[in-house]
Protein backbone atom coordinates (compact mmCIF):
# COMPACT_ATOMS: atom_id res chain seq x y z
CA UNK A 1 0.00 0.00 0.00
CA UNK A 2 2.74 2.35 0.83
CA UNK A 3 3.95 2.06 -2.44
CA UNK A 4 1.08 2.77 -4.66
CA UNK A 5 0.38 5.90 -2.76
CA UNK A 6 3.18 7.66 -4.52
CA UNK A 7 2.01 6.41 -8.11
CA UNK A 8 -1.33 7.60 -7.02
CA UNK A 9 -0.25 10.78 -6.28
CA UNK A 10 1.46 11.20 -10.08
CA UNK A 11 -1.34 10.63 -11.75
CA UNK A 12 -2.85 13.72 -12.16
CA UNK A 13 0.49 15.27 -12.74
CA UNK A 14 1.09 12.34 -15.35
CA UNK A 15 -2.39 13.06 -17.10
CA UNK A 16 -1.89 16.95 -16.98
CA UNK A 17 1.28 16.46 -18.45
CA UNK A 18 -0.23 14.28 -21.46
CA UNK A 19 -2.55 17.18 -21.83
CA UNK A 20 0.07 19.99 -22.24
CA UNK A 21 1.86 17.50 -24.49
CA UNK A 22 -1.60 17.80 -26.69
CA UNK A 23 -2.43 21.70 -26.74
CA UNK A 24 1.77 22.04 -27.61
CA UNK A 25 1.19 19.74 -30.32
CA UNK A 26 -2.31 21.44 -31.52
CA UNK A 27 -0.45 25.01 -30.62
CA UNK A 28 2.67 23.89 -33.29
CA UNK A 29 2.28 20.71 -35.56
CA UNK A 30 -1.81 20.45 -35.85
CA UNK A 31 -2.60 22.88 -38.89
CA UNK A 32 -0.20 19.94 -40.55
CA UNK A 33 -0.36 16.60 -38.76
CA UNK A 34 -2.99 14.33 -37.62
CA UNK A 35 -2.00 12.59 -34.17
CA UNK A 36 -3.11 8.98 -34.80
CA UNK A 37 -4.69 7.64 -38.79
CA UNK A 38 -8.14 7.32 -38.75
CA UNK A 39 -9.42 3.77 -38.22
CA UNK A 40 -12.34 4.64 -40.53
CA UNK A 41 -12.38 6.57 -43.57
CA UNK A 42 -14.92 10.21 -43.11
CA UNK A 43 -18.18 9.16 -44.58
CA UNK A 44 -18.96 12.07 -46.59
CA UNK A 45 -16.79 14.39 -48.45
CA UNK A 46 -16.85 17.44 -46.14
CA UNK A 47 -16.37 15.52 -42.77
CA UNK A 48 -12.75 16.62 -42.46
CA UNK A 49 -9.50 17.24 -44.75
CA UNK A 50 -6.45 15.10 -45.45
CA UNK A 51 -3.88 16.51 -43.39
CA UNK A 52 -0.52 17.99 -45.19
CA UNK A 53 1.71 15.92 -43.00
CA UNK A 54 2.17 12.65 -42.27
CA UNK A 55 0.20 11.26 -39.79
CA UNK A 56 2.54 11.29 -36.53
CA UNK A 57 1.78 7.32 -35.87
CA UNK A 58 2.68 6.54 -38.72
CA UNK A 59 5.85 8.30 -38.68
CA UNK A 60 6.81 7.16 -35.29
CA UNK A 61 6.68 3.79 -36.66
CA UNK A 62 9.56 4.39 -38.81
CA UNK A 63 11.75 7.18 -36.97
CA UNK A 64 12.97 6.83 -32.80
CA UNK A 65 11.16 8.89 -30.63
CA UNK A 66 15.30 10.62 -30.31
CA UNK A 67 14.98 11.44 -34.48
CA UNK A 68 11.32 12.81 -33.68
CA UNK A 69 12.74 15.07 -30.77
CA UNK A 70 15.55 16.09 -33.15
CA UNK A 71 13.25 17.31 -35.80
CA UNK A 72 11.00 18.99 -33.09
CA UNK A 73 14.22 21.07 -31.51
CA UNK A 74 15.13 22.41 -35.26
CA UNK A 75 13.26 20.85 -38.03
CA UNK A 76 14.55 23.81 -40.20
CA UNK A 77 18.33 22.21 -39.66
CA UNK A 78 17.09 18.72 -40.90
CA UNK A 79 15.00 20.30 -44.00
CA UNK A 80 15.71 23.66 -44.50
CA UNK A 81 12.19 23.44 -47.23
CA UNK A 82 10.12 22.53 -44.23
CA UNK A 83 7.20 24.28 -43.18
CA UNK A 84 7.17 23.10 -40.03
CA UNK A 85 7.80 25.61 -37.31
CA UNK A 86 8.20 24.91 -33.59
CA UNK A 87 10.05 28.18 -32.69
CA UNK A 88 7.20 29.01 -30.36
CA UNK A 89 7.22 26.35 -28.32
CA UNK A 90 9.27 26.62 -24.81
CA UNK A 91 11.44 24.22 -23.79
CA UNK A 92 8.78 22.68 -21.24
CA UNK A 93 6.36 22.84 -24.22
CA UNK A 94 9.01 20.63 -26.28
CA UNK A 95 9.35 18.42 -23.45
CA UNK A 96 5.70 17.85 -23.28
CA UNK A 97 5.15 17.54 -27.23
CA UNK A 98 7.98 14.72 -27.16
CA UNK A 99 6.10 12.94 -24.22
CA UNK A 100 3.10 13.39 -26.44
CA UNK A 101 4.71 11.60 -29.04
CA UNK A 102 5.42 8.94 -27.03
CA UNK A 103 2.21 7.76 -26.58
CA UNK A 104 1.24 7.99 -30.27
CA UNK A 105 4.23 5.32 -30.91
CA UNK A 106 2.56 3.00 -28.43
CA UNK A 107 -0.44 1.09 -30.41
CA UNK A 108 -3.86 1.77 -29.09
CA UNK A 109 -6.11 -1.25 -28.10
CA UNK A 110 -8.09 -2.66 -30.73
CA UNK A 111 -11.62 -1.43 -30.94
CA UNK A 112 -14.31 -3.61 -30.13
CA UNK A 113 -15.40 -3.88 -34.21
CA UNK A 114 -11.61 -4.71 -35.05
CA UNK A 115 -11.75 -7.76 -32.25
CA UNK A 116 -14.89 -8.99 -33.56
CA UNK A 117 -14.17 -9.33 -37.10
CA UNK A 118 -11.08 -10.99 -36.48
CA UNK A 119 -12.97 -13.28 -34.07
CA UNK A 120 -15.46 -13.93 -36.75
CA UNK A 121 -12.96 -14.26 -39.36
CA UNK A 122 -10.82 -17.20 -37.32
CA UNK A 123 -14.57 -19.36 -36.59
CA UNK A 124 -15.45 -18.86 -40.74
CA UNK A 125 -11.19 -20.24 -41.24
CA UNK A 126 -12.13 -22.89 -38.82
CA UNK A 127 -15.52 -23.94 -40.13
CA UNK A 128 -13.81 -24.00 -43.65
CA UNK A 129 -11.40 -26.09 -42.53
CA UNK A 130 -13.37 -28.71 -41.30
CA UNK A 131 -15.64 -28.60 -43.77
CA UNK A 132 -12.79 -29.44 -46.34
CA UNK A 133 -11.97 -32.14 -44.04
CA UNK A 134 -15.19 -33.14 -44.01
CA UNK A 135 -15.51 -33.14 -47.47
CA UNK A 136 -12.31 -35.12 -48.22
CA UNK A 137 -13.16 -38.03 -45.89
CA UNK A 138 -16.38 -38.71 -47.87
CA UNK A 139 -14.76 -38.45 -51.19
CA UNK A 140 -12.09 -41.26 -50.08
CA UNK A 141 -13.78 -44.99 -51.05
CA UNK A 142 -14.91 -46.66 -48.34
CA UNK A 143 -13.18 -49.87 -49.30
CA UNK A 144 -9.86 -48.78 -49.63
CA UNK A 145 -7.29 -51.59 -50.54
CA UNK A 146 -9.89 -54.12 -50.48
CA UNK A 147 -10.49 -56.04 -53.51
């Protein structure tokens, strides 16, 4: 018990932080980027625009989090034809962007439709398979070898 009470007391600063991370990325990377790639593509044609960027998962995926909080400090040094400006972030701001990132690299949870359909899809590979099996066993003669 006496240890948990210190992890319970960081929560709140551990969710607050998380939440800075987020406005510094909406304040400097969001007119751009898209945080995570939609699971689901917008139903109609207005719903909401393509972003410019990459979507930051995605690139997370294939760069370190120490590349992504390279380009962050001075994207301009990596690619001076950038448009990507962070020069108005602080250096607390920076810290809480990277820590933002962080948690994009980590995958969410599948969502509920996502664990059904591959539930449903491993019972229809199932059934198929025995089926086939089925199927080849009453194909075989029944008096095999005999003559």
């Amino acid at each position: 018990m006496k240890r948990l009470i210190p992890l319970l007391l960081l929560l709140p600063a551990l969710a607050s932080a998380q939440e800075r991370g987020e406005v510094a990325f909406n304040k400097a990377c969001a007119q751009c980027h898209q945080a995570r790639t939609p699971k689901e593509k917008p139903a109609g044609l207005l719903g909401s625009r393509k972003p410019v960027g990459p979507y930051m998962d995605q690139v997370l995926r294939r760069k370190s989090l120490t590349e992504a909080r390279t380009w962050v400090e001075s994207p301009h040094r990596i690619n001076p034809k950038t448009n990507c400006d962070t020069r108005l972030l602080s250096r607390d701001e920076l810290d809480n962007l990277t820590s933002f990132l962080s948690t994009l690299a980590v995958a969410p949870p599948p969502s509920r439709r996502m664990m059904l359909r591959k539930q449903m899809a491993e019972q229809v590979a199932v059934r198929e398979a025995r089926n086939k099996a089925e199927a080849k066993a009453k194909s075989q003669p029944k008096n095999q070898g005999k003559q």
